[in-house]
C-alpha atoms as a PDB file:
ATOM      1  CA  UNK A   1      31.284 -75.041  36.365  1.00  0.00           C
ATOM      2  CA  UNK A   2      33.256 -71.734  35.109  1.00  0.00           C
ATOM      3  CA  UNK A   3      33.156 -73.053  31.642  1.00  0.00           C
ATOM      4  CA  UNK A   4      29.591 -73.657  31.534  1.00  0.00           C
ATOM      5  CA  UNK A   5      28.824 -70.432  33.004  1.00  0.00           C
ATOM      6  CA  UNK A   6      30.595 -68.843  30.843  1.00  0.00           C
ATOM      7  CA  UNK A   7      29.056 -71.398  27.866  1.00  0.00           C
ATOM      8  CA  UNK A   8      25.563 -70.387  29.118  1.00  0.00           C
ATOM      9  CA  UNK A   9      26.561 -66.430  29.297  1.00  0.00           C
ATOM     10  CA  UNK A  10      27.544 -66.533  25.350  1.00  0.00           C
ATOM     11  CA  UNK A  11      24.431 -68.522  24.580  1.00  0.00           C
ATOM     12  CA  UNK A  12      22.303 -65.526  26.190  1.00  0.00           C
ATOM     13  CA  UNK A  13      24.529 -62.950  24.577  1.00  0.00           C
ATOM     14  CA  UNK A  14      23.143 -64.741  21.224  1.00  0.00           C
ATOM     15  CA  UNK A  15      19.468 -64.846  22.135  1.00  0.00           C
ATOM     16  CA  UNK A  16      19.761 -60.828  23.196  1.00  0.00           C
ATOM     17  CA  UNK A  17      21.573 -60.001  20.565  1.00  0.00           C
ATOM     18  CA  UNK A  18      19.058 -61.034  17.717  1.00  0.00           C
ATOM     19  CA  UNK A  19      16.333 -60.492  19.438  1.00  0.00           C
ATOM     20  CA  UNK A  20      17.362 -56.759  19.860  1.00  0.00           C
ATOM     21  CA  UNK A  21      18.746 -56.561  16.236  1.00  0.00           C
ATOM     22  CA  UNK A  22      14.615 -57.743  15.189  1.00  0.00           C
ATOM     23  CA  UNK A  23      13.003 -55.185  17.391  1.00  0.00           C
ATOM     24  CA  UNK A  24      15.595 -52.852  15.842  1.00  0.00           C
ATOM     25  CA  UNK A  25      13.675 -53.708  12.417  1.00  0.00           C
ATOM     26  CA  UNK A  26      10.271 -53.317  13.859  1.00  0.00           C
ATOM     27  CA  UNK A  27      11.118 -50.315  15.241  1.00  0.00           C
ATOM     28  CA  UNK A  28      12.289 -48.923  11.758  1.00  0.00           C
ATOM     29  CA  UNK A  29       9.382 -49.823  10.213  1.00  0.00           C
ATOM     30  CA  UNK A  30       7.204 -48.399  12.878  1.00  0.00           C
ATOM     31  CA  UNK A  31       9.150 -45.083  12.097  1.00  0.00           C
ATOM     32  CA  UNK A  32       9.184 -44.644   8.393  1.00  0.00           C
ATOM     33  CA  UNK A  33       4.913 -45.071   8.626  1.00  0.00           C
ATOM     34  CA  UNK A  34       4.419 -43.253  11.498  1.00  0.00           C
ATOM     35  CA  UNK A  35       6.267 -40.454  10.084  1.00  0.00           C
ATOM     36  CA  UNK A  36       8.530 -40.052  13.470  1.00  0.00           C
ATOM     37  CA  UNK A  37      11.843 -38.613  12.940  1.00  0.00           C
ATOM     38  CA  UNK A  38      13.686 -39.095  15.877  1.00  0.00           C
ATOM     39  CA  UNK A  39      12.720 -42.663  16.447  1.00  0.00           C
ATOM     40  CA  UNK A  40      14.165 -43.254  12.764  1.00  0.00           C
ATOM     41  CA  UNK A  41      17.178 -41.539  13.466  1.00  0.00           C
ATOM     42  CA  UNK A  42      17.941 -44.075  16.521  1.00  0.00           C
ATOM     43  CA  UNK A  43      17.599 -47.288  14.436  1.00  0.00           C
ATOM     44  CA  UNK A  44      21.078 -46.232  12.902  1.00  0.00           C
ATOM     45  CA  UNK A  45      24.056 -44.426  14.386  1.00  0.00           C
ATOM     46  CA  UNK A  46      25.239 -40.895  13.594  1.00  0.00           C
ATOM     47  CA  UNK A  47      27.668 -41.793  11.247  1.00  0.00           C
ATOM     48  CA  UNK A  48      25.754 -44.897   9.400  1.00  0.00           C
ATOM     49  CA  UNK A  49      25.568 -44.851   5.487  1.00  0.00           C
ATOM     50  CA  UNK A  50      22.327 -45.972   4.062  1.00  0.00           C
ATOM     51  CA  UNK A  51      22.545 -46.942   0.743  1.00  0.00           C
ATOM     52  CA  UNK A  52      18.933 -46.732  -0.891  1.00  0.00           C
ATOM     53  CA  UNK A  53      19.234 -48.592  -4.659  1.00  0.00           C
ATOM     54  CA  UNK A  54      18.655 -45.185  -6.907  1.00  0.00           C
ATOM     55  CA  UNK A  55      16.936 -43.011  -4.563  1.00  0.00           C
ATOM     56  CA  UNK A  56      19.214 -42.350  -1.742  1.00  0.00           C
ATOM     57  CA  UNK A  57      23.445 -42.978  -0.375  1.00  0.00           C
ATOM     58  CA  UNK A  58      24.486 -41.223   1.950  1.00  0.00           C
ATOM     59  CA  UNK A  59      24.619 -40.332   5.988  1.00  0.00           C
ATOM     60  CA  UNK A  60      21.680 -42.380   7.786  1.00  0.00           C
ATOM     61  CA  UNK A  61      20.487 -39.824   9.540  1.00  0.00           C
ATOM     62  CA  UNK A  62      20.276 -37.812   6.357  1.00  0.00           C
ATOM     63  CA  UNK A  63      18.324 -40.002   4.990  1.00  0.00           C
ATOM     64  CA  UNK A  64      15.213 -40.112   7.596  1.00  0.00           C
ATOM     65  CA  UNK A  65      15.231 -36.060   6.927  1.00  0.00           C
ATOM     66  CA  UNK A  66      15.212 -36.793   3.309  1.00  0.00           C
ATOM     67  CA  UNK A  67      12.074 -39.507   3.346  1.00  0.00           C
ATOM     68  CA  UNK A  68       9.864 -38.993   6.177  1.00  0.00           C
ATOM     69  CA  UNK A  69       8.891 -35.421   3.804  1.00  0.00           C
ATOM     70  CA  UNK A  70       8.419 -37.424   0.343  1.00  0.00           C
ATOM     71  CA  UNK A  71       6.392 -40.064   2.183  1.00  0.00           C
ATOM     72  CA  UNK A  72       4.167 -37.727   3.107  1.00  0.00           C
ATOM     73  CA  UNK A  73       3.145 -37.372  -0.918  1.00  0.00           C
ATOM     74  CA  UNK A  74       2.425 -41.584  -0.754  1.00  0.00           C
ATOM     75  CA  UNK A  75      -0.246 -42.020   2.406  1.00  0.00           C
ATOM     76  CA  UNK A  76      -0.852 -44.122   3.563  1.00  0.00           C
ATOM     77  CA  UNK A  77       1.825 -46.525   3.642  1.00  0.00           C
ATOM     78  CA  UNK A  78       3.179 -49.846   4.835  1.00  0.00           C
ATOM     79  CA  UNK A  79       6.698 -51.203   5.256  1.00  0.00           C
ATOM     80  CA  UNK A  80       7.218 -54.748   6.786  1.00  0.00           C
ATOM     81  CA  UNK A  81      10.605 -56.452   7.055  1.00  0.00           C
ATOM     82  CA  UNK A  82      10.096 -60.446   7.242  1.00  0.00           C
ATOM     83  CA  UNK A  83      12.351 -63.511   7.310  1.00  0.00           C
ATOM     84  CA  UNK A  84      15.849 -62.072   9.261  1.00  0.00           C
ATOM     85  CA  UNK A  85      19.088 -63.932   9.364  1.00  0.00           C
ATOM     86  CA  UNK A  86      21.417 -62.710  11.135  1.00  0.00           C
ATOM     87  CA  UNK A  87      25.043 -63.926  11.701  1.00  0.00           C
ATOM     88  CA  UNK A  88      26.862 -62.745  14.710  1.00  0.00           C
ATOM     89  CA  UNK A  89      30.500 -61.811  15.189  1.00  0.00           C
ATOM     90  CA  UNK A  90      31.449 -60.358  18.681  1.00  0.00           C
ATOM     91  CA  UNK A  91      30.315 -56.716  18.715  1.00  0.00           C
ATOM     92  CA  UNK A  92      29.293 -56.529  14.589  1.00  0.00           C
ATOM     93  CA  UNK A  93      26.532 -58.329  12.970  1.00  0.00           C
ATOM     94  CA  UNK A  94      25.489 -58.930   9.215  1.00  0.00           C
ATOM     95  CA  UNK A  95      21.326 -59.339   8.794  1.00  0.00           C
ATOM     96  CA  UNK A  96      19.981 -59.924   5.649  1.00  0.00           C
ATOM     97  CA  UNK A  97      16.251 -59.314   5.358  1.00  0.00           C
ATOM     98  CA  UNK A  98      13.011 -58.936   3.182  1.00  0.00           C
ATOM     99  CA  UNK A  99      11.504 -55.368   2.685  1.00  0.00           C
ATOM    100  CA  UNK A 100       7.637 -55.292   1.347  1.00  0.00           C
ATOM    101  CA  UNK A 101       6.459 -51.836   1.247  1.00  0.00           C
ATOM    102  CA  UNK A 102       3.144 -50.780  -0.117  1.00  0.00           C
ATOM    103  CA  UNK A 103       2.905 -46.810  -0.928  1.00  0.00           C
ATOM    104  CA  UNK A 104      -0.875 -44.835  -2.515  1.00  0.00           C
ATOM    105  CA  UNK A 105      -0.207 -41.962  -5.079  1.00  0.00           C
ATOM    106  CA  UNK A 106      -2.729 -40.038  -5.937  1.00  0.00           C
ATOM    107  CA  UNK A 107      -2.213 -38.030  -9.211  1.00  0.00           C
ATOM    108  CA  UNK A 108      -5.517 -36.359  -9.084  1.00  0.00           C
ATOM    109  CA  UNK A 109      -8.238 -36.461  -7.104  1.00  0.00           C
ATOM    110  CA  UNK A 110      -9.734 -38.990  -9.081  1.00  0.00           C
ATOM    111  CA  UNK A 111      -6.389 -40.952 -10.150  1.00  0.00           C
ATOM    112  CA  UNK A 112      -5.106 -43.517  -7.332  1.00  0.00           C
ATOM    113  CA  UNK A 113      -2.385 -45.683  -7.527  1.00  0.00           C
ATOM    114  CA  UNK A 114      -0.630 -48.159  -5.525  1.00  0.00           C
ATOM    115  CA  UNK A 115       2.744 -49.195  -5.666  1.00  0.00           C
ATOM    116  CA  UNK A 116       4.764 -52.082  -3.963  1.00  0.00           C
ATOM    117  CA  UNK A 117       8.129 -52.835  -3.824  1.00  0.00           C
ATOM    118  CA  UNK A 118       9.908 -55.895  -2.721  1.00  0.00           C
ATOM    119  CA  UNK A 119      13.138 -56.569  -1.983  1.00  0.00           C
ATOM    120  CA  UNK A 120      15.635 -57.095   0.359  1.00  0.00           C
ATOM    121  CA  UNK A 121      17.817 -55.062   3.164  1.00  0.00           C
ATOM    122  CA  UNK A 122      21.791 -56.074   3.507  1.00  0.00           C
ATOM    123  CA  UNK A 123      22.767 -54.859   7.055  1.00  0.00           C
ATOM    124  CA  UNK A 124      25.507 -54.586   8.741  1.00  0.00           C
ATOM    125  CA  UNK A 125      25.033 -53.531  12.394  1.00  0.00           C
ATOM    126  CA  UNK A 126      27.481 -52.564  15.726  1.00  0.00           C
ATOM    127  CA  UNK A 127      27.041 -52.767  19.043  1.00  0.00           C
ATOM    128  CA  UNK A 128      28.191 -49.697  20.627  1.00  0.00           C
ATOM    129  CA  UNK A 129      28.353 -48.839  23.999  1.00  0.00           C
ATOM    130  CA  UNK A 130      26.264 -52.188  24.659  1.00  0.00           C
ATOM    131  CA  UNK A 131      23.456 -50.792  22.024  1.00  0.00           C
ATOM    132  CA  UNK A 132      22.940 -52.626  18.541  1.00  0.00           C
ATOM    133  CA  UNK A 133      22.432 -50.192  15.726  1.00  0.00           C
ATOM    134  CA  UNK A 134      22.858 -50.019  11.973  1.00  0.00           C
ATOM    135  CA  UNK A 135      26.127 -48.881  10.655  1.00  0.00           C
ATOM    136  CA  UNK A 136      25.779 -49.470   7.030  1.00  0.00           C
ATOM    137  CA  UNK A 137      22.361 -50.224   5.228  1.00  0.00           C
ATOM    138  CA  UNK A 138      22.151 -51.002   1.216  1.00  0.00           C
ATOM    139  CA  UNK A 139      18.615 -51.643  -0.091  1.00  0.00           C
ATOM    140  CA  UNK A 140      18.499 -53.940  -3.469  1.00  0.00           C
ATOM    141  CA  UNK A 141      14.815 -53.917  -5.018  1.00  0.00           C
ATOM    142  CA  UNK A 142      13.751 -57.150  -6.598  1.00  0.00           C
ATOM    143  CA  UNK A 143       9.829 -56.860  -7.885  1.00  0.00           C
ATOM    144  CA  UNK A 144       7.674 -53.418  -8.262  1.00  0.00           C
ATOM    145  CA  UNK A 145       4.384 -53.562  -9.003  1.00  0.00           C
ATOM    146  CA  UNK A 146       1.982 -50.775  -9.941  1.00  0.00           C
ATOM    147  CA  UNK A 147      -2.052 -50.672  -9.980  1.00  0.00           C
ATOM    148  CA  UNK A 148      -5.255 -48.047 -10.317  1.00  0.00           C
ATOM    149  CA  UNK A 149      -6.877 -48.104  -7.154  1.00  0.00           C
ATOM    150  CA  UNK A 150     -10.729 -48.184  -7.105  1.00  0.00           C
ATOM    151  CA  UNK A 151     -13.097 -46.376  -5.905  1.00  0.00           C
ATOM    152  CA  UNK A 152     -14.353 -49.520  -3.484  1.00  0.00           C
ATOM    153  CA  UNK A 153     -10.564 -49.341  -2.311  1.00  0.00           C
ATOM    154  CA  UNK A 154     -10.591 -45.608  -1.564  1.00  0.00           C
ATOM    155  CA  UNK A 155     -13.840 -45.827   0.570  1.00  0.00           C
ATOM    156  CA  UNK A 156     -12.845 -49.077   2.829  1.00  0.00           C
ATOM    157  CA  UNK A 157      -9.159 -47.324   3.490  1.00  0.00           C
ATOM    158  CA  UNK A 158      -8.942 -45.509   6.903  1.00  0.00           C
ATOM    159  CA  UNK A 159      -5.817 -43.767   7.464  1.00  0.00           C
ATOM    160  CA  UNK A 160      -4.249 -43.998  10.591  1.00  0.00           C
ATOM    161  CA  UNK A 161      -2.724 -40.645  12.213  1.00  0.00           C
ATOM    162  CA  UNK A 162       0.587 -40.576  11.990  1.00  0.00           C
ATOM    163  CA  UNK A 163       3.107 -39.410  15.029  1.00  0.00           C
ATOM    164  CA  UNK A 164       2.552 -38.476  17.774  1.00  0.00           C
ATOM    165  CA  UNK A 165      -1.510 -39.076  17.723  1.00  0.00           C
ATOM    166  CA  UNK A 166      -1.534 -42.369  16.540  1.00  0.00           C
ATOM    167  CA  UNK A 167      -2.526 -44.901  18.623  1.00  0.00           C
ATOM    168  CA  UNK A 168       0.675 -46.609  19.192  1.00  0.00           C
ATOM    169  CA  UNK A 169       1.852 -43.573  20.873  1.00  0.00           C
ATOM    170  CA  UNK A 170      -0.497 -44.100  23.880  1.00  0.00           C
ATOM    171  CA  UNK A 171       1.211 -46.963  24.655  1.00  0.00           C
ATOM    172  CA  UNK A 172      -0.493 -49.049  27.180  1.00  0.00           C
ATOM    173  CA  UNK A 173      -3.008 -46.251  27.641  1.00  0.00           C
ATOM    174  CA  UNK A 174      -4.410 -47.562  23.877  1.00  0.00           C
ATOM    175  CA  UNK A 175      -8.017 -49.111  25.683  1.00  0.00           C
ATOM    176  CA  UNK A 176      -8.917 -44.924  26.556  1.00  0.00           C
ATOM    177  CA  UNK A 177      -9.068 -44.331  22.909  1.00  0.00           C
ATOM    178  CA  UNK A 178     -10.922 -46.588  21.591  1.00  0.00           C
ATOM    179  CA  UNK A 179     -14.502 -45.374  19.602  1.00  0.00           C
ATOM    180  CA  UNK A 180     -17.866 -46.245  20.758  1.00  0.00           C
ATOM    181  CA  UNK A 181     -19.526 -49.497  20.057  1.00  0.00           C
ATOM    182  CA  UNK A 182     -20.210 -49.629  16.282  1.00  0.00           C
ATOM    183  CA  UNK A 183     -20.796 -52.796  13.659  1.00  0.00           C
ATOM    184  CA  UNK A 184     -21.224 -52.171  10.189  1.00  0.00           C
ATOM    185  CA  UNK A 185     -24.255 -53.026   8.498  1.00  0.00           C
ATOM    186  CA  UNK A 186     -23.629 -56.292   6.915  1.00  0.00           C
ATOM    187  CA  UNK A 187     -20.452 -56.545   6.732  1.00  0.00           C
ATOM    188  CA  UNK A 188     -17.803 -55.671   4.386  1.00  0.00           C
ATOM    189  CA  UNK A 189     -18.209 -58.811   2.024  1.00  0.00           C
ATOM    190  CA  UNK A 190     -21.815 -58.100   1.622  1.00  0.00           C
ATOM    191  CA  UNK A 191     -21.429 -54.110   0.699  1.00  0.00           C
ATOM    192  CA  UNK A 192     -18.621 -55.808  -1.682  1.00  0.00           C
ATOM    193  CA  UNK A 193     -21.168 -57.995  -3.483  1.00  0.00           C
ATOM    194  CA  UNK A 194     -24.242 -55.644  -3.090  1.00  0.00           C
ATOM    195  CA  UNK A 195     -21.834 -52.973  -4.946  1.00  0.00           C
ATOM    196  CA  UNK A 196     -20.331 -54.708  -7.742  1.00  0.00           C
ATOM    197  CA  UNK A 197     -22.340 -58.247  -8.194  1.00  0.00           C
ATOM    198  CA  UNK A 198     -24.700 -58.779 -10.994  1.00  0.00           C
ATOM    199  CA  UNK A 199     -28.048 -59.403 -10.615  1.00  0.00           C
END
């Protein structure tokens, strides 16, 4: 019975331990778009190196003071980090991860582009003080790509608020916020064809 106890407590050590290392990734990306500092800083600990292909080595926490400004200049923008695997070893981990990040530049007011970048993260984390964070980040980009934006693009795109008004902020209160009851006029397939079909 004490061996299968003990059998059973490793097994849930394992299931809490990734599941806490991929909310540790959402949480990252939820920080870099929302713009919010603090929560980016606690995705990593104090003396983590992040490792950021051309743009960036250094202190983690550097780091989120060093983006958060410049991605200010590419809004709105979108970072998702897909497909985890993570291998365990006591209180250290080693994930490696896909990044897909989607940033709009706008050189003028009437020159839009958007750029994506792919590629993948190489983390190792640490459990400290029974808390998983990353200790050492690198970043290897694998596929850019690079187009004008149009103007259909610029007038569906609705840019969410970044912290601490955005929505996610109110937490369960979300429901208050919501807008009246609205419905476009015929959707946004028909304005699509009605705009840009031939007759």
């Amino acid at each position: 019975m004490a061996d299968e106890l003990a059998e059973l407590r490793t097994r849930l050590d394992v299931l809490e331990s990734k599941q806490a290392i991929v909310e540790l990734l959402a949480r990252y990306c939820r920080a870099v778009d929302r713009g919010d500092l603090e929560l980016l800083k606690s995705v990593f600990h104090s003396d983590a190196v992040d490792d950021q292909d051309r743009a960036f080595s250094g202190n983690a926490h550097q780091f989120a003071e060093f983006i958060l400004p410049l991605l200010t200049r590419s809004y709105p923008h979108r970072h998702a980090i897909t497909n985890p695997h993570i291998e365990l070893d006591g209180e250290r981990a080693f994930c490696e991860s896909q990044i897909a990040s989607a940033h709009r530049v706008s050189v003028d007011s009437s020159t839009v582009f958007d750029v994506e970048n792919h590629g993948r993260y190489f983390d190792v984390m640490e459990r400290r003080d029974g808390v998983w964070r990353i200790a050492y980040r690198r970043l290897l980009i694998e596929r850019t790509v690079t187009r004008r934006v149009s103007d259909y693009d610029l007038e569906g795109a609705v840019l969410a608020p970044p912290w601490p008004v955005d929505p996610v902020y109110a937490g369960f209160a979300t429901p208050a916020t919501r807008p009246e009851d609205h419905q476009l006029p015929g959707g946004i397939f028909d304005r699509l064809i009605s705009t840009y079909g031939s007759d």
